[in-house]
Protein backbone atom coordinates (compact mmCIF):
# COMPACT_ATOMS: atom_id res chain seq x y z
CA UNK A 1 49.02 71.12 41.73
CA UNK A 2 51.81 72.20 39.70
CA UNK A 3 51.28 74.80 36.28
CA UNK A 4 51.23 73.04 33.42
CA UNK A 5 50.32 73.83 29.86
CA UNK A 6 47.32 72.05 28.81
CA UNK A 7 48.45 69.55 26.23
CA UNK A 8 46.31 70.55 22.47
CA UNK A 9 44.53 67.73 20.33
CA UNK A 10 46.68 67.69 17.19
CA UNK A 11 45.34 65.50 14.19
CA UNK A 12 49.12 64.29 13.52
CA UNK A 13 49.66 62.37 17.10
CA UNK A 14 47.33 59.68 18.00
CA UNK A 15 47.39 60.06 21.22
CA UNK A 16 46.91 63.86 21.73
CA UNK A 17 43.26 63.71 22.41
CA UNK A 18 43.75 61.27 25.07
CA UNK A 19 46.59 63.35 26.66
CA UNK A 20 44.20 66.34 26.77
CA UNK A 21 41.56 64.49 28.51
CA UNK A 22 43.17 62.95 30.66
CA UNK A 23 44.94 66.86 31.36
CA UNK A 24 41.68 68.29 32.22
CA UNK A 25 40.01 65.44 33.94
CA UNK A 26 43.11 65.90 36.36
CA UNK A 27 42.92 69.68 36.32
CA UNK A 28 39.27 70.05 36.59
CA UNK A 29 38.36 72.01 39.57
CA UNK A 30 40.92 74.99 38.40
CA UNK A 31 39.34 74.54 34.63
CA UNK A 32 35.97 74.66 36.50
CA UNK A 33 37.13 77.90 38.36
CA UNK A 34 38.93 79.62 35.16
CA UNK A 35 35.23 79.28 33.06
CA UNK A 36 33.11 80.21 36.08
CA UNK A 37 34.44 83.29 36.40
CA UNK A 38 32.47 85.81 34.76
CA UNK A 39 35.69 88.39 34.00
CA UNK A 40 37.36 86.05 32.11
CA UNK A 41 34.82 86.02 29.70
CA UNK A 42 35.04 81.59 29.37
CA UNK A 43 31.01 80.80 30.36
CA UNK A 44 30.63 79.11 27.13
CA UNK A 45 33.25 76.56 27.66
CA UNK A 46 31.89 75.50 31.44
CA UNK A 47 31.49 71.78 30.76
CA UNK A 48 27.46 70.37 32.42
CA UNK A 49 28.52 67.20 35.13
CA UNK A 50 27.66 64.66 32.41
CA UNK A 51 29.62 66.26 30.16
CA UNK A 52 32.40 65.61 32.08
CA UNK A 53 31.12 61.92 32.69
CA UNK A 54 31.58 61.98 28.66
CA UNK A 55 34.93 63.10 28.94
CA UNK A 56 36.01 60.72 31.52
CA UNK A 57 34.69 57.35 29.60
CA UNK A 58 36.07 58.75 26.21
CA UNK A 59 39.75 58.89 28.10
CA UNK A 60 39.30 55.25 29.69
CA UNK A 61 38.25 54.17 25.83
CA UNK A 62 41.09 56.37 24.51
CA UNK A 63 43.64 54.72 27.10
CA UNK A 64 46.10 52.16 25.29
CA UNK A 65 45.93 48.90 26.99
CA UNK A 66 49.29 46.77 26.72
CA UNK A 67 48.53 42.76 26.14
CA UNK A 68 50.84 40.17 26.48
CA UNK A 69 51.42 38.89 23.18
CA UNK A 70 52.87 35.32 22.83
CA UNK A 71 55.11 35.17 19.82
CA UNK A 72 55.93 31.69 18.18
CA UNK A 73 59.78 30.94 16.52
């Protein structure tokens, strides 16, 4: 996988929480390896599987869907 910042969730941008989830959904086995480590001092962030259940439902609610909107003259 290629490095990559992990997006933030900033109030001002709608869609910055759903850019972040959808960031660490994607990146989740080297998140999962950064928090397990003990060195690195990140334990308390390690996310329980149905956490990241949450996570993944919250993105698919999150995700914009694009309808095809008829538009009368």
């Amino acid at each position: 996988m290629p490095i990559r910042i992990m997006p933030r969730d900033v109030s001002t941008r709608w869609n910055s929480t759903y850019d972040m989830l959808c960031f660490a959904i994607e990146y989740r086995k080297a998140i999962e390896s950064m928090t397990s480590e003990r060195k690195n001092d990140l334990r308390q962030f390690e996310l329980e599987e149905e956490e990241w259940a949450i996570a993944v439902e919250l993105c698919d609610m999150l995700k914009v869907r694009v309808c095809d909107v008829t538009v009368e003259h």
